[in-house]
C-alpha atoms as a PDB file:
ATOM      1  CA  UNK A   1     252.361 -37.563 118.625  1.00  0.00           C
ATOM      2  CA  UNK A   2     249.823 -39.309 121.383  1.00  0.00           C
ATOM      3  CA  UNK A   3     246.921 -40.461 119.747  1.00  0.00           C
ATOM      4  CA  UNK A   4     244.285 -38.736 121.868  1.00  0.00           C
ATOM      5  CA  UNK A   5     241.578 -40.367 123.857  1.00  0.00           C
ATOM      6  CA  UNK A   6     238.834 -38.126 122.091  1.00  0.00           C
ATOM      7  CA  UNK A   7     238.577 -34.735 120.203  1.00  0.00           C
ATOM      8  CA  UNK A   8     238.738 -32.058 123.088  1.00  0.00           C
ATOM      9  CA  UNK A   9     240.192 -28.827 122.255  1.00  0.00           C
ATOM     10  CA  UNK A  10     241.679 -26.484 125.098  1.00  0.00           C
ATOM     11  CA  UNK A  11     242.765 -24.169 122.578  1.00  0.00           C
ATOM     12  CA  UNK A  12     244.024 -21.036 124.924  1.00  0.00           C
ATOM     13  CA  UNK A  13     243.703 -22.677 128.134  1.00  0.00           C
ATOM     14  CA  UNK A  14     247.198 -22.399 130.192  1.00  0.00           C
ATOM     15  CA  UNK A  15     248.099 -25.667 132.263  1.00  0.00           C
ATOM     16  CA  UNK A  16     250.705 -25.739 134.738  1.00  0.00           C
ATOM     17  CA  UNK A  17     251.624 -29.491 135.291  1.00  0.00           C
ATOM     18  CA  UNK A  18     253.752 -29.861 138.070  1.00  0.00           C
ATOM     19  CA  UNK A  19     255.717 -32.948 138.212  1.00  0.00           C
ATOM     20  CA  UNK A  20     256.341 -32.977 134.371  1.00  0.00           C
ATOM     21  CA  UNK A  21     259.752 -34.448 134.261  1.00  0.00           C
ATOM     22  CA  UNK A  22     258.283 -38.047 135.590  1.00  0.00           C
ATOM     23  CA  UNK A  23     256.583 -40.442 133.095  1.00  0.00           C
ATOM     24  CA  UNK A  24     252.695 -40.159 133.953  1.00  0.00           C
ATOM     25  CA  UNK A  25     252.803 -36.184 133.737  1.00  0.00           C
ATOM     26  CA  UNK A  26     255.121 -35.665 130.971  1.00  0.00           C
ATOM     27  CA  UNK A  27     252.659 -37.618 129.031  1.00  0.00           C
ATOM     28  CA  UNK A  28     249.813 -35.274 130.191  1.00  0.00           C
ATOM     29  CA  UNK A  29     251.649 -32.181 129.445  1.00  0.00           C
ATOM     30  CA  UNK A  30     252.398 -33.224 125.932  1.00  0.00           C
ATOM     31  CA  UNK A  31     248.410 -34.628 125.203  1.00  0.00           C
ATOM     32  CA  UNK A  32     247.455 -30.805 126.818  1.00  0.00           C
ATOM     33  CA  UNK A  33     249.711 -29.113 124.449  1.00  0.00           C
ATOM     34  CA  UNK A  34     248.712 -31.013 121.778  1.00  0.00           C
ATOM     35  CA  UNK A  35     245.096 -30.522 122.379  1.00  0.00           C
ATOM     36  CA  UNK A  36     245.955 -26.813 121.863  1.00  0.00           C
ATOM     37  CA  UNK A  37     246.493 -25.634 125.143  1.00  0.00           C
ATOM     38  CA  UNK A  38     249.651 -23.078 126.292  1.00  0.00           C
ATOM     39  CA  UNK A  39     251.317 -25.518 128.458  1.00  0.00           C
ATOM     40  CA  UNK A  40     253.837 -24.878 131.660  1.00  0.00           C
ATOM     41  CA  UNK A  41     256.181 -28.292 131.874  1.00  0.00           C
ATOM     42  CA  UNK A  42     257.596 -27.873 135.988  1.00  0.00           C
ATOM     43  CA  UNK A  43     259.846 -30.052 137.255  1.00  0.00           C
ATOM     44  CA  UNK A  44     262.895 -30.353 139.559  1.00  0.00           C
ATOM     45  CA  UNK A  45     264.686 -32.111 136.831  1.00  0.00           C
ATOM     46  CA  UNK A  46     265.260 -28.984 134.342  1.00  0.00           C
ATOM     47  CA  UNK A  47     266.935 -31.081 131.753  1.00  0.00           C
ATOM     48  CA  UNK A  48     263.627 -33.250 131.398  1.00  0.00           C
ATOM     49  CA  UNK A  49     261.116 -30.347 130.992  1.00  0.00           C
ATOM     50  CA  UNK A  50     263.272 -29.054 128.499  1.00  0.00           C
ATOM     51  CA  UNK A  51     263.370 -32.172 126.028  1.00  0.00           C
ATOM     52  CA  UNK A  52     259.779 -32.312 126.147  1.00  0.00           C
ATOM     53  CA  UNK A  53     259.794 -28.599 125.461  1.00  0.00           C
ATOM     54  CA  UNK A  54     262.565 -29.676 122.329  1.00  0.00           C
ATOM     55  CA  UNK A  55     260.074 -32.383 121.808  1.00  0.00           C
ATOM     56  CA  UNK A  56     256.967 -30.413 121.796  1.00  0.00           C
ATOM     57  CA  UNK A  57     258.602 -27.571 119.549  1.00  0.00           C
ATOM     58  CA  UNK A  58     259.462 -30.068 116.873  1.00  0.00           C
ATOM     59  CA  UNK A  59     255.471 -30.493 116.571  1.00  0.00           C
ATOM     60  CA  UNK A  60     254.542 -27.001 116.450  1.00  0.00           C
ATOM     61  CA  UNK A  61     252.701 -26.917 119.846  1.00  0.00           C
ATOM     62  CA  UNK A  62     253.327 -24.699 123.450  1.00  0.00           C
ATOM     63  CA  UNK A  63     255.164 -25.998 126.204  1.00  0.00           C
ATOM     64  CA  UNK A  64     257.539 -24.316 128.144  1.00  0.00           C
ATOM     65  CA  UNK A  65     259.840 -26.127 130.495  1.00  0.00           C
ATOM     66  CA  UNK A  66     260.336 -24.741 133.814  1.00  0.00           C
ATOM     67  CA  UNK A  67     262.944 -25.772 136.915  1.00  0.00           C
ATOM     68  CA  UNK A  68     260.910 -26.041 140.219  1.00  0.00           C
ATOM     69  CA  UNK A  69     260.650 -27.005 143.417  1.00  0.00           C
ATOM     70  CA  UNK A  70     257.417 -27.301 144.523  1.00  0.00           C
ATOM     71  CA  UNK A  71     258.450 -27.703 148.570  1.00  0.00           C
ATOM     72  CA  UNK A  72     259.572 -24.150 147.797  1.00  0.00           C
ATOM     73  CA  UNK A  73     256.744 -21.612 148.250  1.00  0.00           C
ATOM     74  CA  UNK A  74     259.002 -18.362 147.194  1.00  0.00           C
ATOM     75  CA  UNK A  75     260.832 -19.657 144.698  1.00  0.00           C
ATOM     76  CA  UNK A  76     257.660 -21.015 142.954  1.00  0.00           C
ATOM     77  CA  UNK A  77     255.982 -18.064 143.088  1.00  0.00           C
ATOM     78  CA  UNK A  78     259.061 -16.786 141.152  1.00  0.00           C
ATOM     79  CA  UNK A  79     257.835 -19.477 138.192  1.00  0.00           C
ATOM     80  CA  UNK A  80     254.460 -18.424 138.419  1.00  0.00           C
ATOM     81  CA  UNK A  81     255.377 -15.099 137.405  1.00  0.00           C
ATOM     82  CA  UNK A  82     257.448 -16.725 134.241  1.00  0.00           C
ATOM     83  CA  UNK A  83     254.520 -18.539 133.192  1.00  0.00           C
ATOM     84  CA  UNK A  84     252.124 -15.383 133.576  1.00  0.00           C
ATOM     85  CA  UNK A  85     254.704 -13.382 131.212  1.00  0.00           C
ATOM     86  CA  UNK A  86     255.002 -16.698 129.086  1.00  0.00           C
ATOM     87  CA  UNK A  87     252.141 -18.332 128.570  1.00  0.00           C
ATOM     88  CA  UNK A  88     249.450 -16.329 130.905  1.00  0.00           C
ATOM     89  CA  UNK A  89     247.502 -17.034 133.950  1.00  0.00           C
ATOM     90  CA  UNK A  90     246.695 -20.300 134.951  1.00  0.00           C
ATOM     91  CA  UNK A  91     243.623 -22.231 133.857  1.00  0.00           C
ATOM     92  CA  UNK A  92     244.389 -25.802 134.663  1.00  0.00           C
ATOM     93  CA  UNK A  93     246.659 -26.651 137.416  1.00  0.00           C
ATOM     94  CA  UNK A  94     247.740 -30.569 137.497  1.00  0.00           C
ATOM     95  CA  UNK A  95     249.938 -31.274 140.467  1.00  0.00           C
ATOM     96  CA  UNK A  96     251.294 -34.119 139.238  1.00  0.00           C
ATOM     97  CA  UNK A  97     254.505 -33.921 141.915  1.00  0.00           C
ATOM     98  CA  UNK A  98     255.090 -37.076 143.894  1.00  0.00           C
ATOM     99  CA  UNK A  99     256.737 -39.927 144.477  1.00  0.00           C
ATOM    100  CA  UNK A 100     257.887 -42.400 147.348  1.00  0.00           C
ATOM    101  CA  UNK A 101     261.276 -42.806 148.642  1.00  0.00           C
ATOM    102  CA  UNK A 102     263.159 -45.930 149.902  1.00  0.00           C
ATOM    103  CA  UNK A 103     264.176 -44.505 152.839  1.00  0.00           C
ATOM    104  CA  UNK A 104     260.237 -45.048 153.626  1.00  0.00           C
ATOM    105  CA  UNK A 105     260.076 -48.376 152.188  1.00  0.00           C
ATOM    106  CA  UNK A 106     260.433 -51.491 154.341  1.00  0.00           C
ATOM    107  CA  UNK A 107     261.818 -54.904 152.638  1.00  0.00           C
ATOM    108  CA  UNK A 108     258.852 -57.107 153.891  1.00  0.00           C
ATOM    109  CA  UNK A 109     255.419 -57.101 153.572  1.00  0.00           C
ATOM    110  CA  UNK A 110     254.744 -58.799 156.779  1.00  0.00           C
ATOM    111  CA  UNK A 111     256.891 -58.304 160.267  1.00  0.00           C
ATOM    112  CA  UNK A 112     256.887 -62.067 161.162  1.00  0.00           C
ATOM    113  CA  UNK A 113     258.410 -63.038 158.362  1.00  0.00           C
ATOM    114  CA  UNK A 114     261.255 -60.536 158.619  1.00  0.00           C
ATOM    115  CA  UNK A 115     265.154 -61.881 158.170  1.00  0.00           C
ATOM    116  CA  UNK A 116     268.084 -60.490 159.917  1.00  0.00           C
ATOM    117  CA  UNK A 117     269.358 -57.690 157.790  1.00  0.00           C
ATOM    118  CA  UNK A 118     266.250 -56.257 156.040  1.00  0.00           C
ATOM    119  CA  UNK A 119     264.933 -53.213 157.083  1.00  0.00           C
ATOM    120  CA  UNK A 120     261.694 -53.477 158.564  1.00  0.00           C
ATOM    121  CA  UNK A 121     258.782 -51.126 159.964  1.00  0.00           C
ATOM    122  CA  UNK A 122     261.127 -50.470 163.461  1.00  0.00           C
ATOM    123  CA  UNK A 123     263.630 -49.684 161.045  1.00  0.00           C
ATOM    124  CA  UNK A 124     261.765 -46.872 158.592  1.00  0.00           C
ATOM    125  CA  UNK A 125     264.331 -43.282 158.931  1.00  0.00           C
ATOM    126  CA  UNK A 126     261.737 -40.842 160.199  1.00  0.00           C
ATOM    127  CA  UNK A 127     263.066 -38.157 157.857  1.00  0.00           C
ATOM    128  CA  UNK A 128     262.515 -40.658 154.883  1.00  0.00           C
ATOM    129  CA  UNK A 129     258.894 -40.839 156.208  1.00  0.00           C
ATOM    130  CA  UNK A 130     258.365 -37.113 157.092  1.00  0.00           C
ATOM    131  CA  UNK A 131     260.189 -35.985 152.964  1.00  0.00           C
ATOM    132  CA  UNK A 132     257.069 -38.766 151.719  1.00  0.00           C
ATOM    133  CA  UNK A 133     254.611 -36.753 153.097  1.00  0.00           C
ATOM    134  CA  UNK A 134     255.748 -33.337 151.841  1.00  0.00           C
ATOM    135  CA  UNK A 135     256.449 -33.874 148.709  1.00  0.00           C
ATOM    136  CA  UNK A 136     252.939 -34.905 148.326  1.00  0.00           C
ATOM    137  CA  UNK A 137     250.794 -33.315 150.151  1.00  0.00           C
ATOM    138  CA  UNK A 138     252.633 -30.393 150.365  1.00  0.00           C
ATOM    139  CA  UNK A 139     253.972 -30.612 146.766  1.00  0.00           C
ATOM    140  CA  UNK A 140     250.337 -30.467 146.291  1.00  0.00           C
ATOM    141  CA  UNK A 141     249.635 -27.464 148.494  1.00  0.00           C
ATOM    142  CA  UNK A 142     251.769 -24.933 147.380  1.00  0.00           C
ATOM    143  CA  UNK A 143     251.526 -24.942 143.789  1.00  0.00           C
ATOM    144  CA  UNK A 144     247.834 -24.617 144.368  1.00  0.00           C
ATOM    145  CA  UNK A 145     248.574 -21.807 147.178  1.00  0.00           C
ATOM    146  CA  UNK A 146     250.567 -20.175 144.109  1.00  0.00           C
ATOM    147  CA  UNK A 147     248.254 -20.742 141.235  1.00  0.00           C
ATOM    148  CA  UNK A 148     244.995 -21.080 142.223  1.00  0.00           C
ATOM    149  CA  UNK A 149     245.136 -17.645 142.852  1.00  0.00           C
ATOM    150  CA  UNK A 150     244.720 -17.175 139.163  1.00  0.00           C
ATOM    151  CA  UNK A 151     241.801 -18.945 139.096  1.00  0.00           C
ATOM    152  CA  UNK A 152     239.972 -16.991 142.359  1.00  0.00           C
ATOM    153  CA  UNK A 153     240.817 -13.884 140.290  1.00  0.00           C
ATOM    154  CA  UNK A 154     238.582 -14.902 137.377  1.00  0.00           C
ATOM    155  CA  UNK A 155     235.908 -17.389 138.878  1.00  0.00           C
ATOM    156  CA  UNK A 156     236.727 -19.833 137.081  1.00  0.00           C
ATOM    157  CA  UNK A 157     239.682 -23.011 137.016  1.00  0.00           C
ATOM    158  CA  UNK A 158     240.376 -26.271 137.456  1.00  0.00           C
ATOM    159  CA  UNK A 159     242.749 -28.253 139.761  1.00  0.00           C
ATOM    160  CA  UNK A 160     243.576 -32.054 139.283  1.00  0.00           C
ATOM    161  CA  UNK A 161     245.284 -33.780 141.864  1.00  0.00           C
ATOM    162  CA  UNK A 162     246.960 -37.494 141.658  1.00  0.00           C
ATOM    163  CA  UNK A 163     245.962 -39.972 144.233  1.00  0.00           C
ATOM    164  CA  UNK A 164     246.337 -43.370 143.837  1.00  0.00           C
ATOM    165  CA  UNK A 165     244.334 -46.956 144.101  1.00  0.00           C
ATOM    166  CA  UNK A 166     246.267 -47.279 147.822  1.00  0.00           C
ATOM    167  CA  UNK A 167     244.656 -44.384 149.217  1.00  0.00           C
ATOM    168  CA  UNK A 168     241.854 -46.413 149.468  1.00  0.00           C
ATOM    169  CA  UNK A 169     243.522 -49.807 150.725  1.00  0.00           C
ATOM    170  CA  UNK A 170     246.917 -49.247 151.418  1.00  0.00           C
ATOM    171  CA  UNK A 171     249.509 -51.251 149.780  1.00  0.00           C
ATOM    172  CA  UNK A 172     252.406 -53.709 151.741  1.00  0.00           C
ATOM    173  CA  UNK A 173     255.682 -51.807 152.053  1.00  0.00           C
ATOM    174  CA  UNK A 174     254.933 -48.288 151.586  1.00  0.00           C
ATOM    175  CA  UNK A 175     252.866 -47.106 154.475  1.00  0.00           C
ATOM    176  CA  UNK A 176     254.498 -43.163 154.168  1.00  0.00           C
ATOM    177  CA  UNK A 177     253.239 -43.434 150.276  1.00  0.00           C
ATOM    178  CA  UNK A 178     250.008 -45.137 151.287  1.00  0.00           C
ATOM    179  CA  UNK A 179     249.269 -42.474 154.014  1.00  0.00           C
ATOM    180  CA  UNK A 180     250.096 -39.341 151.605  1.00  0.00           C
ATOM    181  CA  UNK A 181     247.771 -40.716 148.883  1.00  0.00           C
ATOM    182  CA  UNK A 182     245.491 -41.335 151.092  1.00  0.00           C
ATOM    183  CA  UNK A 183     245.822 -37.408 152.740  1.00  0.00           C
ATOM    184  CA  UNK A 184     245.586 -36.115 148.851  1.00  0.00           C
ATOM    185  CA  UNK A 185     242.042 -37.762 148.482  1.00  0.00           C
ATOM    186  CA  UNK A 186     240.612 -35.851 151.459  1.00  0.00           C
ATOM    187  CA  UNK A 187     242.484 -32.271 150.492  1.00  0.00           C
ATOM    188  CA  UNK A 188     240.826 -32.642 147.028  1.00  0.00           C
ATOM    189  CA  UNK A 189     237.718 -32.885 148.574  1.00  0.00           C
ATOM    190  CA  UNK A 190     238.377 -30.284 151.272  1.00  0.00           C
ATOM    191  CA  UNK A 191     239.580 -27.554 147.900  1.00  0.00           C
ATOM    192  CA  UNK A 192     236.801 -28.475 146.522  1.00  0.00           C
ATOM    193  CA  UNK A 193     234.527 -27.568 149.030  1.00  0.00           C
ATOM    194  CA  UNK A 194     236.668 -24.670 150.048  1.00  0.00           C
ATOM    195  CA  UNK A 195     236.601 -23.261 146.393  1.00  0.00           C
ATOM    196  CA  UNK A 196     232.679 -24.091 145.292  1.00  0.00           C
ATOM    197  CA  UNK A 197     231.915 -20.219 145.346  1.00  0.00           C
ATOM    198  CA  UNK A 198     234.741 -19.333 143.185  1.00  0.00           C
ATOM    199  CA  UNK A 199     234.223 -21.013 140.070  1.00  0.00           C
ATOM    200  CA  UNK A 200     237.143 -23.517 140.736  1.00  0.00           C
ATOM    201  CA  UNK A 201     236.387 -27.141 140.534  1.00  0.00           C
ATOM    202  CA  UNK A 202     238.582 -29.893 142.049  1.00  0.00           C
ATOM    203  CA  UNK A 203     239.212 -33.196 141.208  1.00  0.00           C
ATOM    204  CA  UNK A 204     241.622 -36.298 141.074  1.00  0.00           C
ATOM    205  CA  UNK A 205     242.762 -39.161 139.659  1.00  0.00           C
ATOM    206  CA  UNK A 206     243.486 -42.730 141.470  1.00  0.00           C
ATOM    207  CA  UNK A 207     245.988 -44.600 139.394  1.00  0.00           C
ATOM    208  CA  UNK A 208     246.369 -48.249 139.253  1.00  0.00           C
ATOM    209  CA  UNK A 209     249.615 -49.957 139.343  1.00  0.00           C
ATOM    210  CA  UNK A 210     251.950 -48.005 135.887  1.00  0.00           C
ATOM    211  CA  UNK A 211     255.249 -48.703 135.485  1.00  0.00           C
ATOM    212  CA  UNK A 212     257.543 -45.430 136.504  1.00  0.00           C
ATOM    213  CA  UNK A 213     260.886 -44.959 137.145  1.00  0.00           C
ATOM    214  CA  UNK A 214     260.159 -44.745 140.695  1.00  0.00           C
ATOM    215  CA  UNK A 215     258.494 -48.512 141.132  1.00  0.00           C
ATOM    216  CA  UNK A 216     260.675 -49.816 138.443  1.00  0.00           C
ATOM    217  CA  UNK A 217     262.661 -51.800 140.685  1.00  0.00           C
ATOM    218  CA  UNK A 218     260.137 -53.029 142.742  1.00  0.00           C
ATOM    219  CA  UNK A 219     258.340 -54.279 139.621  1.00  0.00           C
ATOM    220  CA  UNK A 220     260.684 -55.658 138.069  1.00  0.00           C
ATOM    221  CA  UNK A 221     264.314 -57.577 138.328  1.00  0.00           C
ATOM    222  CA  UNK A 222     267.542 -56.320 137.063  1.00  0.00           C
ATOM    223  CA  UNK A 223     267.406 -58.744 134.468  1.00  0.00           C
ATOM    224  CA  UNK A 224     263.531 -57.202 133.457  1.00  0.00           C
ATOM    225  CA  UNK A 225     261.715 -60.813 134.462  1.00  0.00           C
ATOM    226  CA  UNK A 226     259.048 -60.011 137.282  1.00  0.00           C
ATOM    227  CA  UNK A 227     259.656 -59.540 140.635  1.00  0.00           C
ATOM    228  CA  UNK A 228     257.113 -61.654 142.861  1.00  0.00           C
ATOM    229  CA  UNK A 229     255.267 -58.490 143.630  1.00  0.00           C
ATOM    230  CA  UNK A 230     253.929 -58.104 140.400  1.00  0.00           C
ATOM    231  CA  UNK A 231     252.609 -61.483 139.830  1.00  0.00           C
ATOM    232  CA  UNK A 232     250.706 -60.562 143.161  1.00  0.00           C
ATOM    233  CA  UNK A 233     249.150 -57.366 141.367  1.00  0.00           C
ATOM    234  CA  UNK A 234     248.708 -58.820 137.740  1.00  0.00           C
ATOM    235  CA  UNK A 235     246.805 -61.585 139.623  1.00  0.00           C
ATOM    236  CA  UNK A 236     244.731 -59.295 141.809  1.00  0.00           C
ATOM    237  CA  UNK A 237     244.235 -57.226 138.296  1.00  0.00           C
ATOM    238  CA  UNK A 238     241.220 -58.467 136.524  1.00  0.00           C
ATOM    239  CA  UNK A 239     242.796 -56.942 133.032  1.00  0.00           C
ATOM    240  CA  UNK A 240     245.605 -58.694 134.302  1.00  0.00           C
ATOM    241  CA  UNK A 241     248.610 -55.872 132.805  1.00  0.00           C
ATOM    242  CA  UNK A 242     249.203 -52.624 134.157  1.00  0.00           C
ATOM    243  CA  UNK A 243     248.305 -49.298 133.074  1.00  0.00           C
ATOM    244  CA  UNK A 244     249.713 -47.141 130.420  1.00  0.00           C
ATOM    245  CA  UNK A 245     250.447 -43.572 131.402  1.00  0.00           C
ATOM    246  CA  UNK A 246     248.041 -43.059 127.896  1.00  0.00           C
ATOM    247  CA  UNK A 247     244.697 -45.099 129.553  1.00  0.00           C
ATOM    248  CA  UNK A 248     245.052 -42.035 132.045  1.00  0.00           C
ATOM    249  CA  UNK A 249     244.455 -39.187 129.386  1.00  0.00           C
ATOM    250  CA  UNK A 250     240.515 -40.139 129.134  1.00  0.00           C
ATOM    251  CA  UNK A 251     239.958 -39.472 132.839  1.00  0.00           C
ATOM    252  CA  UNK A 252     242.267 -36.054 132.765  1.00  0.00           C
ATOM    253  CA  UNK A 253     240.714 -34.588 130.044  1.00  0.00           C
ATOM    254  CA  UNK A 254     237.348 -35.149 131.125  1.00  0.00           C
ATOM    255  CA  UNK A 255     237.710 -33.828 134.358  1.00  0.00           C
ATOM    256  CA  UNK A 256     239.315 -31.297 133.487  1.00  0.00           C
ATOM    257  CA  UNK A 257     236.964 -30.374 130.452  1.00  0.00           C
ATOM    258  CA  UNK A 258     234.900 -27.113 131.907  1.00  0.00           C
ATOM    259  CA  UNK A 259     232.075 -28.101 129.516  1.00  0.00           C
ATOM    260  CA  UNK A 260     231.853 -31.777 130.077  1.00  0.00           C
ATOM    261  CA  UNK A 261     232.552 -32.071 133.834  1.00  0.00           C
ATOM    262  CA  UNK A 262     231.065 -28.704 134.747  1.00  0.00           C
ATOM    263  CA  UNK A 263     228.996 -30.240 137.915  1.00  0.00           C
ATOM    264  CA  UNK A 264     231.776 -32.547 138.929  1.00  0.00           C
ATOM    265  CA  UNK A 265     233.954 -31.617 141.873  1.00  0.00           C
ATOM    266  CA  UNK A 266     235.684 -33.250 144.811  1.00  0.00           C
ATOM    267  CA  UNK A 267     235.620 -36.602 143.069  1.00  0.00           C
ATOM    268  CA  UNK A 268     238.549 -39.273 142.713  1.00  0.00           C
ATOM    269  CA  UNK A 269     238.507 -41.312 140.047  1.00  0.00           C
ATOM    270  CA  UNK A 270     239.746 -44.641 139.624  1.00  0.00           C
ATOM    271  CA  UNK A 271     241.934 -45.641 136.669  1.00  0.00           C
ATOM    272  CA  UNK A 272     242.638 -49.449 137.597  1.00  0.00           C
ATOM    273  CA  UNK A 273     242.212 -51.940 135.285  1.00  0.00           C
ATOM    274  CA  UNK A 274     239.766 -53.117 137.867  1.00  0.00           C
ATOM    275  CA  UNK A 275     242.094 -53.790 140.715  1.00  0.00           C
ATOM    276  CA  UNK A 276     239.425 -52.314 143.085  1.00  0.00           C
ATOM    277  CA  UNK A 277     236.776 -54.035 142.097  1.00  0.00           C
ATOM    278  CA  UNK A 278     238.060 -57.478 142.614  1.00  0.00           C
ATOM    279  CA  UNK A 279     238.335 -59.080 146.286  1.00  0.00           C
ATOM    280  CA  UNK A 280     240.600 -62.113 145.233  1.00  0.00           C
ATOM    281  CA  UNK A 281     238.041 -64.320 144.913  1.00  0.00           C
END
């Protein structure tokens, strides 16, 4: 079981996290379900949805694990009508999908000191670049295209999105990542402007540096000592560790609490150990 940020019951609320499979939402999934909620686990990776599903069964709480692509407008609307004769219509929608890819990654952090053989910013493979972008901004898109729509039906929802800490300065190395963060922080605003009539709010999170199985490798060696990286964002981290996907559950739940964030939408909220706040100095 999570031990739970604070007592917040969303006792018959359906939540469609997207993304599930990955370690930041499958931790969110499982706190929703275990704050009572009917929860909808989607993920390309079936096999993961379904252990948490295993996992979440075993406890006695609701979460159904669902294969999906969410670059795939058709075949998620197919989901969407599982989860409606499943669980119900959607309440909450998290789109947790995202990711980088190295393919969009260059070796260096700066172009003059670039060796023969590493692949720099003349060498990033456009597709690389142009998947980046989809997956998260329009992994973001459709699912809210395809269950919003829920929402707009009975004036009332919520949408989270996940942003990150380098949508606001971008990081060295990942300027596709950087750039589709970045593009996530002004759609949540733009929904929630779009949807202020309806009932739906719309929010989002900004990360600090976790450790996922997608930055693994630049965090770390093979042998699990520290790459040089991460001394660079330890020391530029005032509380000097990273994040736990936990120390995000606080942030989701309130803003996605209909009572206690009623009057909050198109906000982004930092979840960074301070890493914004300190200049270096």
């Amino acid at each position: 079981m999570i031990d739970l940020p604070y007592n917040v019951s969303f006792k018959d609320k359906v939540v469609v996290v997207t993304g599930a499979g990955g370690v930041l939402c499958s931790t969110m999934a499982k706190a929703f379900a275990q704050a009572g909620a009917k929860v909808a686990a989607l993920d390309l990776n079936e096999a993961a949805v379904k252990k948490i599903e295993e996992e979440c069964a075993a406890e006695g709480l609701c979460l159904k694990g669902y294969k999906a692509n969410v670059l795939e407008t058709e075949a998620l609307e197919e989901v969407h009508r599982q989860v409606i004769r499943d669980l119900g219509p959607c309440d909450i929608l998290v789109n947790g999908a995202g990711g980088n890819n190295p393919r969009a990654t260059t070796d260096n952090e700066y172009q003059h000191e670039a060796k023969e053989g590493q692949k720099t910013f003349f060498d990033l493979d456009s597709a690389g670049v142009d998947f980046v972008f989809k997956l998260n901004f329009q992994g973001t898109l459709i699912p809210t295209q395809v269950f919003a729509k829920d929402m707009v039906d009975r004036k009332s929802g919520c949408i989270l999105n996940i942003s990150s800490m380098n949508a606001y300065t971008p990081l060295t190395k990942i300027p596709a990542y950087s750039g589709a963060k970045a593009a996530i922080s002004n759609f949540t605003q733009w929904l929630a402007t779009h949807f202020a009539g309806t009932g739906i709010r719309c929010n989002a999170i900004a990360p600090g540096f976790l450790v996922s199985n997608q930055n693994r490798a630049l965090l770390f060696n093979e042998d699990g000592t520290p790459t040089p990286r991460s001394h660079k964002i330890l020391n530029g981290t005032p509380m000097n560790r990273f994040v736990a996907s936990e120390e995000l559950l606080g942030g989701v739940f309130f803003l996605c609490d209909e009572k206690a964030a009623s009057a909050i939408t198109g906000v982004v909220l930092p979840i960074d150990g301070g890493f914004a706040a300190y200049s270096g100095v």
